[in-house]
Protein backbone atom coordinates (compact mmCIF):
# COMPACT_ATOMS: atom_id res chain seq x y z
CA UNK A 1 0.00 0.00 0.00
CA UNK A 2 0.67 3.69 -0.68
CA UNK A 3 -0.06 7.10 -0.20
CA UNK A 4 0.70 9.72 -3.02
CA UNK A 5 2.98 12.19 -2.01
CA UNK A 6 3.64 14.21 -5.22
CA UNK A 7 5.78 11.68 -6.63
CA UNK A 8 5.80 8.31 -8.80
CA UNK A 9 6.20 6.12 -5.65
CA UNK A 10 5.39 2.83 -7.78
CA UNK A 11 8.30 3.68 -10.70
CA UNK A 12 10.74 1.73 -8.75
CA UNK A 13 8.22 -1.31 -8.27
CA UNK A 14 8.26 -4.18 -11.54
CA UNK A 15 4.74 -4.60 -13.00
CA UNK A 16 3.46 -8.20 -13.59
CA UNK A 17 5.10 -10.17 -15.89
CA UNK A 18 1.67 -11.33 -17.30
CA UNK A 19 0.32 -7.46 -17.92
CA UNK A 20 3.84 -6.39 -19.49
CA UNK A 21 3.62 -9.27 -22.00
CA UNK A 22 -0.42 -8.47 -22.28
CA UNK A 23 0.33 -4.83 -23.08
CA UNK A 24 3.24 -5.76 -25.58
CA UNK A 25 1.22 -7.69 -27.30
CA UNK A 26 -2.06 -5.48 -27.55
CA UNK A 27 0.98 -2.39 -28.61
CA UNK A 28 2.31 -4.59 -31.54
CA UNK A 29 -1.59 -5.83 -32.84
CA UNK A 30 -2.28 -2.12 -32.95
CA UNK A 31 0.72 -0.90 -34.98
CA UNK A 32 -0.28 -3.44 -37.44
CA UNK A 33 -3.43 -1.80 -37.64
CA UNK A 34 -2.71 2.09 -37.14
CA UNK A 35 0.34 2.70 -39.62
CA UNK A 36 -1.40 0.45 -43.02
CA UNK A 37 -4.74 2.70 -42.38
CA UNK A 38 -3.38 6.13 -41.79
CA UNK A 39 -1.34 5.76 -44.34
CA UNK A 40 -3.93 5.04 -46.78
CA UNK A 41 -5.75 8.12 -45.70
CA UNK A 42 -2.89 10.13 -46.01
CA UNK A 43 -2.27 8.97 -49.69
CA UNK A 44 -6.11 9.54 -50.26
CA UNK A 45 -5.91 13.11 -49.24
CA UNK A 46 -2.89 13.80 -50.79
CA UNK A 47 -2.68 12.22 -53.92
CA UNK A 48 -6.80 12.32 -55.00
CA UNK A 49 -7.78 13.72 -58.38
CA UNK A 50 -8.64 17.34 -58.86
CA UNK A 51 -12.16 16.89 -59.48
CA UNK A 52 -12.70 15.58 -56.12
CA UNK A 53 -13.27 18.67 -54.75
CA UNK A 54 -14.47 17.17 -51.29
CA UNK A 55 -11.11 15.92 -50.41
CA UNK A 56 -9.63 19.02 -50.99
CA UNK A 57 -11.24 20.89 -48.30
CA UNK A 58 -10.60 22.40 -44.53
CA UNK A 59 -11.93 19.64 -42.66
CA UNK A 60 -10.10 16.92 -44.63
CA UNK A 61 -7.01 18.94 -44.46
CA UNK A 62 -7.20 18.56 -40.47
CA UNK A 63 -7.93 14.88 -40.85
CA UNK A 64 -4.91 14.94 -42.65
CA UNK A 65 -2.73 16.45 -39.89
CA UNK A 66 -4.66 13.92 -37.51
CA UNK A 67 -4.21 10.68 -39.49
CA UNK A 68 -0.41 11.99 -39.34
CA UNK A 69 -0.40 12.29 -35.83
CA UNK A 70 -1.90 8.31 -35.62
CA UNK A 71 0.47 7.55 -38.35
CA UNK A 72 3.44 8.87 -35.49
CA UNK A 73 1.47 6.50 -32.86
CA UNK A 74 1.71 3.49 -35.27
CA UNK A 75 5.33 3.92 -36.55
CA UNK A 76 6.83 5.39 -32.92
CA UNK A 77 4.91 4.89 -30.13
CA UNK A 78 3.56 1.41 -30.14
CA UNK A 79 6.99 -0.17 -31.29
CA UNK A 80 8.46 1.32 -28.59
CA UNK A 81 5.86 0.25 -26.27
CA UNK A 82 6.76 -3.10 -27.72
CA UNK A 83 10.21 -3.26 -26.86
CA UNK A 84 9.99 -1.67 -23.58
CA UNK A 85 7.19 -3.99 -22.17
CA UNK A 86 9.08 -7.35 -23.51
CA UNK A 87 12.11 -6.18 -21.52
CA UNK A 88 9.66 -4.69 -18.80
CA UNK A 89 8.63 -8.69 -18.85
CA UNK A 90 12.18 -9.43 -17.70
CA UNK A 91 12.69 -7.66 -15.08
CA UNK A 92 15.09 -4.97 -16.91
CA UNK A 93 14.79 -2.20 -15.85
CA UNK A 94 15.35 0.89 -18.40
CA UNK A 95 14.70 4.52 -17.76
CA UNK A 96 15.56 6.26 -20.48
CA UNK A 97 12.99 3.98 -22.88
CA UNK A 98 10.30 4.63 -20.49
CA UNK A 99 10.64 7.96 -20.53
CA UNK A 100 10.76 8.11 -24.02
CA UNK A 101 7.94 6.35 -24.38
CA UNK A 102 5.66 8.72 -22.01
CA UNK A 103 6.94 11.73 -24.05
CA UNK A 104 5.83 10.12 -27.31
CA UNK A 105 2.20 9.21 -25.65
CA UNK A 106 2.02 12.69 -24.41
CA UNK A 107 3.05 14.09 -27.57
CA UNK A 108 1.29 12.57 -29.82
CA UNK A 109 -1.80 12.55 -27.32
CA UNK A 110 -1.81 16.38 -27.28
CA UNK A 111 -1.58 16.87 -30.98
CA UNK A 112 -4.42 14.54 -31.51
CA UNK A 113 -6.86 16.51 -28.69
CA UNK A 114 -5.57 19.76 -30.47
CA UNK A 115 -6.34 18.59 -34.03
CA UNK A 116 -9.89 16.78 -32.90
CA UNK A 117 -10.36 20.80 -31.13
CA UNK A 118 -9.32 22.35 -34.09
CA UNK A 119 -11.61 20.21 -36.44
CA UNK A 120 -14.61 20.61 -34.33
CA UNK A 121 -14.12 24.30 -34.39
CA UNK A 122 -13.72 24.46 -38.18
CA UNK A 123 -17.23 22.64 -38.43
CA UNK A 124 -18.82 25.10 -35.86
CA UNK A 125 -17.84 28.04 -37.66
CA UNK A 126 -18.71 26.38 -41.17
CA UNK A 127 -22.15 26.53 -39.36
CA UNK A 128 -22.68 29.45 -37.59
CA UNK A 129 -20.87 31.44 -40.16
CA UNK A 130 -21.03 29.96 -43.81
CA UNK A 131 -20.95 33.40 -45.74
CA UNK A 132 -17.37 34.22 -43.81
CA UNK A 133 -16.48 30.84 -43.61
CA UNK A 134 -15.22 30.43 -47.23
CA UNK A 135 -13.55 33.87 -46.97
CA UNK A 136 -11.13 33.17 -43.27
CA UNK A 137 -10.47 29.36 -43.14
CA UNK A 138 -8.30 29.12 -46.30
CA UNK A 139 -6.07 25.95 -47.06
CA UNK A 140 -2.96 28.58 -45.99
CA UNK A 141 -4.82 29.15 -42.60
CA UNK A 142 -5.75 25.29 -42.19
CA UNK A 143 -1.83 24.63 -42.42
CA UNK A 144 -0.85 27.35 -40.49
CA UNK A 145 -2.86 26.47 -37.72
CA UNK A 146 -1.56 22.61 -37.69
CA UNK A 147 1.84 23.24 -38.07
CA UNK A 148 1.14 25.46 -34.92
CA UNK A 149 -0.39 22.39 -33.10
CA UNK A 150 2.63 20.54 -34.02
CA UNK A 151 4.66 23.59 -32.22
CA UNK A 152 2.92 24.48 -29.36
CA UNK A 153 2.22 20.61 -28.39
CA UNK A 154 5.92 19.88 -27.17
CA UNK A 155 5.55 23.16 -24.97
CA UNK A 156 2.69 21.16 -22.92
CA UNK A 157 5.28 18.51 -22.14
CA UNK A 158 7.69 20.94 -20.20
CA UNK A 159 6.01 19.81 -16.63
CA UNK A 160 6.62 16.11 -16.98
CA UNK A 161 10.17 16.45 -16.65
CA UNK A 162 9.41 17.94 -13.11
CA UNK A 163 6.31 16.19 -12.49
CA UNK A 164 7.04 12.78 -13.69
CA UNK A 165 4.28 10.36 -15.37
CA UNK A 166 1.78 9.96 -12.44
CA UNK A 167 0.76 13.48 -11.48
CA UNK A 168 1.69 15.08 -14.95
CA UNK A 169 -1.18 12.85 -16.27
CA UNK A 170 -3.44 14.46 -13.45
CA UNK A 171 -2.55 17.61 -15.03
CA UNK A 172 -3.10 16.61 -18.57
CA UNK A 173 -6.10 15.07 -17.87
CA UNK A 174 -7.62 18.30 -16.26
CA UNK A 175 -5.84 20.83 -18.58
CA UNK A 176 -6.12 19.26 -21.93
CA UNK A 177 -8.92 16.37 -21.88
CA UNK A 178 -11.59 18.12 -19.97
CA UNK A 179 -11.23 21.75 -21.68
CA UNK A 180 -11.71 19.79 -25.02
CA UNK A 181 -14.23 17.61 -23.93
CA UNK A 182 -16.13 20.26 -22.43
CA UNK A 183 -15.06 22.94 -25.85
CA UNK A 184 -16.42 19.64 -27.58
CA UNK A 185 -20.20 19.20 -26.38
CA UNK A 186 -20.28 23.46 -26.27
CA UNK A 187 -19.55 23.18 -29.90
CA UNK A 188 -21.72 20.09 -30.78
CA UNK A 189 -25.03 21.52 -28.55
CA UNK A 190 -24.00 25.12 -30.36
CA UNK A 191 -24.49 23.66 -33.60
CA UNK A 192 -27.64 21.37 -32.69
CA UNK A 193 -29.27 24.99 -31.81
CA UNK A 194 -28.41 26.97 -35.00
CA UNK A 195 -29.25 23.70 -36.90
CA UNK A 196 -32.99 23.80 -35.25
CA UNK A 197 -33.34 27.51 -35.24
CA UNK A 198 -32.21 27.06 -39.52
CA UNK A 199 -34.94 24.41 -39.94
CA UNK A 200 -37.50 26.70 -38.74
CA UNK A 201 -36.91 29.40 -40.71
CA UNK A 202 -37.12 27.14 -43.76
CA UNK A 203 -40.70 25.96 -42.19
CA UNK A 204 -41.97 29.72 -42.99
CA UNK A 205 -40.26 29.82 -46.17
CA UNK A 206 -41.84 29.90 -49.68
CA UNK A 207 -42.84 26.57 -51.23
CA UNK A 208 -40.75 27.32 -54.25
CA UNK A 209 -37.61 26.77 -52.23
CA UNK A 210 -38.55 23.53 -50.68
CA UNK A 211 -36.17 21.45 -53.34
CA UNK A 212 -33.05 23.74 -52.25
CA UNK A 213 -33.77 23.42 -48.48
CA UNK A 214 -34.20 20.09 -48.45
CA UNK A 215 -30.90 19.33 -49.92
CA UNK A 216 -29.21 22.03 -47.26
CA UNK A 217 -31.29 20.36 -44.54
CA UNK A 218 -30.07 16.74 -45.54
CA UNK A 219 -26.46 18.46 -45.28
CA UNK A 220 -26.75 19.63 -41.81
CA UNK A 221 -28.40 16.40 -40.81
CA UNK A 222 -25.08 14.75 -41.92
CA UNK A 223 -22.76 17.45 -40.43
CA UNK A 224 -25.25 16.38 -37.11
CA UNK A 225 -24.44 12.89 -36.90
CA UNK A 226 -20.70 13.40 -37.63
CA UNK A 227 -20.19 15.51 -34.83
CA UNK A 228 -22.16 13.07 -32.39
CA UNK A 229 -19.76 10.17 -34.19
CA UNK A 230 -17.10 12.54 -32.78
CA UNK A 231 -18.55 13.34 -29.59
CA UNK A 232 -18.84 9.64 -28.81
CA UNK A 233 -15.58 8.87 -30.17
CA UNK A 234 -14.01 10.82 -27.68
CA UNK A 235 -15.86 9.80 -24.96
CA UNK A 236 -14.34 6.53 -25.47
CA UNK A 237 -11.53 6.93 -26.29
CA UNK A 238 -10.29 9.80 -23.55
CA UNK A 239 -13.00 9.98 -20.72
CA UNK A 240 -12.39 6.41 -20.23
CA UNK A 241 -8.56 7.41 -19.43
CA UNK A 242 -9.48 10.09 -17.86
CA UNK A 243 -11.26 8.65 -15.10
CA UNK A 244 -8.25 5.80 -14.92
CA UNK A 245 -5.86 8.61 -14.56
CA UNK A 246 -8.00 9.96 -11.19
CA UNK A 247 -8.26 6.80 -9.74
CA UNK A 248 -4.14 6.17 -10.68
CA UNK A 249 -3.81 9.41 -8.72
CA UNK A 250 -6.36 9.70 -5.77
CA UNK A 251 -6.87 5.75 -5.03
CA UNK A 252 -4.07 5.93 -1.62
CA UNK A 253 -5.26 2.14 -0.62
CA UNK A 254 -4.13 0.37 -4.00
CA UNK A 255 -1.59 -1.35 -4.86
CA UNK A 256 1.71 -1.09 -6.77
CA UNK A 257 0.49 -3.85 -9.35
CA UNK A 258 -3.06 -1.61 -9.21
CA UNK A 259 -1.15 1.51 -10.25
CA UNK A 260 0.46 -0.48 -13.46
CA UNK A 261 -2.68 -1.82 -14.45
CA UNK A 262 -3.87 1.66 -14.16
CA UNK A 263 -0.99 2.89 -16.23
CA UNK A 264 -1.25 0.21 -18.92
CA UNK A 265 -5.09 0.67 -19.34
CA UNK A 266 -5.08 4.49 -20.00
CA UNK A 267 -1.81 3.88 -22.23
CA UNK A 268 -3.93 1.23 -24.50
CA UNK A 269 -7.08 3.11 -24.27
CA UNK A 270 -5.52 6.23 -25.61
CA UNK A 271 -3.59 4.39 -28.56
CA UNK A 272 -6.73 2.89 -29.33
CA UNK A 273 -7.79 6.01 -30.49
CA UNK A 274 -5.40 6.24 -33.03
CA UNK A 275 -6.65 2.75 -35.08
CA UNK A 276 -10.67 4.27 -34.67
CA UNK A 277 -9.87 7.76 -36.38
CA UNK A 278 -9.32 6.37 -39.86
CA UNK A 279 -12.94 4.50 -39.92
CA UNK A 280 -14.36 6.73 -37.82
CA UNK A 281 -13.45 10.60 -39.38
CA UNK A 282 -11.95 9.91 -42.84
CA UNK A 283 -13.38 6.71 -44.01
CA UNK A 284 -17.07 7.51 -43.78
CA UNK A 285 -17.60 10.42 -46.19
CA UNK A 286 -18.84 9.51 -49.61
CA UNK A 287 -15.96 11.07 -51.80
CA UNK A 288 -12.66 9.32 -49.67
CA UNK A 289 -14.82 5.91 -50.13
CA UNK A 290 -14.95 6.94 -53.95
CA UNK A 291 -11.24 7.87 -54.18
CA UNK A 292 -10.05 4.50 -52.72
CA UNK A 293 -12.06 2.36 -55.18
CA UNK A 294 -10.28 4.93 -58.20
């Protein structure tokens, strides 16, 4: 038993042999599933015909810089996690890898939450503004603003290296997780209203435009279900952790092999994450589907 004292007081202790080798294993099937996939999607964006107009857009741009960041998860992270847990299994001990490690999960963890942020609040603005909306979020402005996600993110990583792993994640999880999350469902019940309030005003309008409205209304219907796709998404994928990472932190009557299991679970539940996005974001609108069978 322990009693957190601002410190990693389980680093020192070996996990179970049987959760190192579980976790390894789990790290490695994921790999094989997060670097073929994001890489398709990357090609898809990248390398799709002109006259797919759809792929060429904002909010494919930013699935773009977040099918990079899973691409990073696959090719880095995970094989790292790999060889770390199989010599974790051992009973070798090795700092520097697991350190390395945590900055990758943080690091790649941040530019993902920044990139789903910055994605949501391309398609809020694309609703509650479409007459500026062409005008200020240009493909120069969509770049700009994830190379700055890629610059910024490193900057969030400064108070590990004080910190260490167990309270930093408290930090992260309050700081980064649950201003997105709660940015997230602002954004989605934001865009449920104007959606309504849109829908009603077309209810008043003249018959002659009933063709036109249906086809916007069928739009935001689509744009509706995406974002609760994404709101669900990230409910899984980080509330989950983010209630492991209290318990890691305020639980003072578990145990060593409790706080691993802890560790591992939020690790793996995170990563996960990163093998959804490509079915989840990219691989359900109409026009990527087309472009893969081209």
């Amino acid at each position: 038993m322990f009693k957190l004292e601002g410190k990693d007081d389980c680093a020192a202790v070996p996990a179970p042999t049987t959760l190192s080798l579980f976790t390894a294993a789990v790290s490695a099937v994921l790999a094989l599933v997060i670097v073929p996939c994001n890489i398709l999607v990357c090609l898809v964006i990248l390398r799709s015909p002109p006259r797919l107009k759809n792929l060429r857009t904002p909010f494919t741009y930013f699935i773009l810089n977040l099918a990079l960041t899973d691409l990073l998860v696959g090719a880095a992270t995970e094989p790292i996690s790999v060889v770390y847990h199989v010599i974790e299994a051992k009973s070798v001990s090795s700092p520097s890898l697991i350190r390395l490690l945590q900055v990758l999960f943080f690091l790649t963890c941040t530019v993902s939450v920044l990139s789903i942020l910055a994605l949501t609040l391309e398609r809020f603005y694309a609703i509650s503004k479409p007459f500026k909306y062409r005008q200020c979020v240009t493909k120069s402005r969509v770049f700009l603003a994830s190379g700055m996600i890629w610059i910024l993110s490193p900057g969030f990583l400064m108070p590990y290296f004080v910190m260490g792993y167990r309270t930093f994640s408290f930090v992260f999880a309050n700081v980064v997780i649950l201003v997105t999350l709660c940015t997230l469902i602002y954004a989605y019940f934001k865009i449920i209203k104007t959606i309504q309030r849109r829908k009603n005003i077309r209810q008043d309008s003249l018959q002659g435009l009933f063709i036109a409205n249906q086809q916007v209304t069928l739009f935001e219907e689509k744009l509706t279900r995406t974002f609760t796709t994404i709101l669900i998404l990230f409910a899984i994928c980080y509330v989950i952790p983010f209630l492991l990472i209290y318990a890691m932190n305020l639980c003072t009557k578990c145990s060593c092999d409790t706080i691993h299991w802890l560790r591992d679970s939020t690790f793996l539940a995170v990563t996960c994450n990163s093998a959804i996005n490509p079915f989840m974001y990219a691989w359900r609108l109409p026009s990527f589907r087309h472009a893969l069978r081209t």
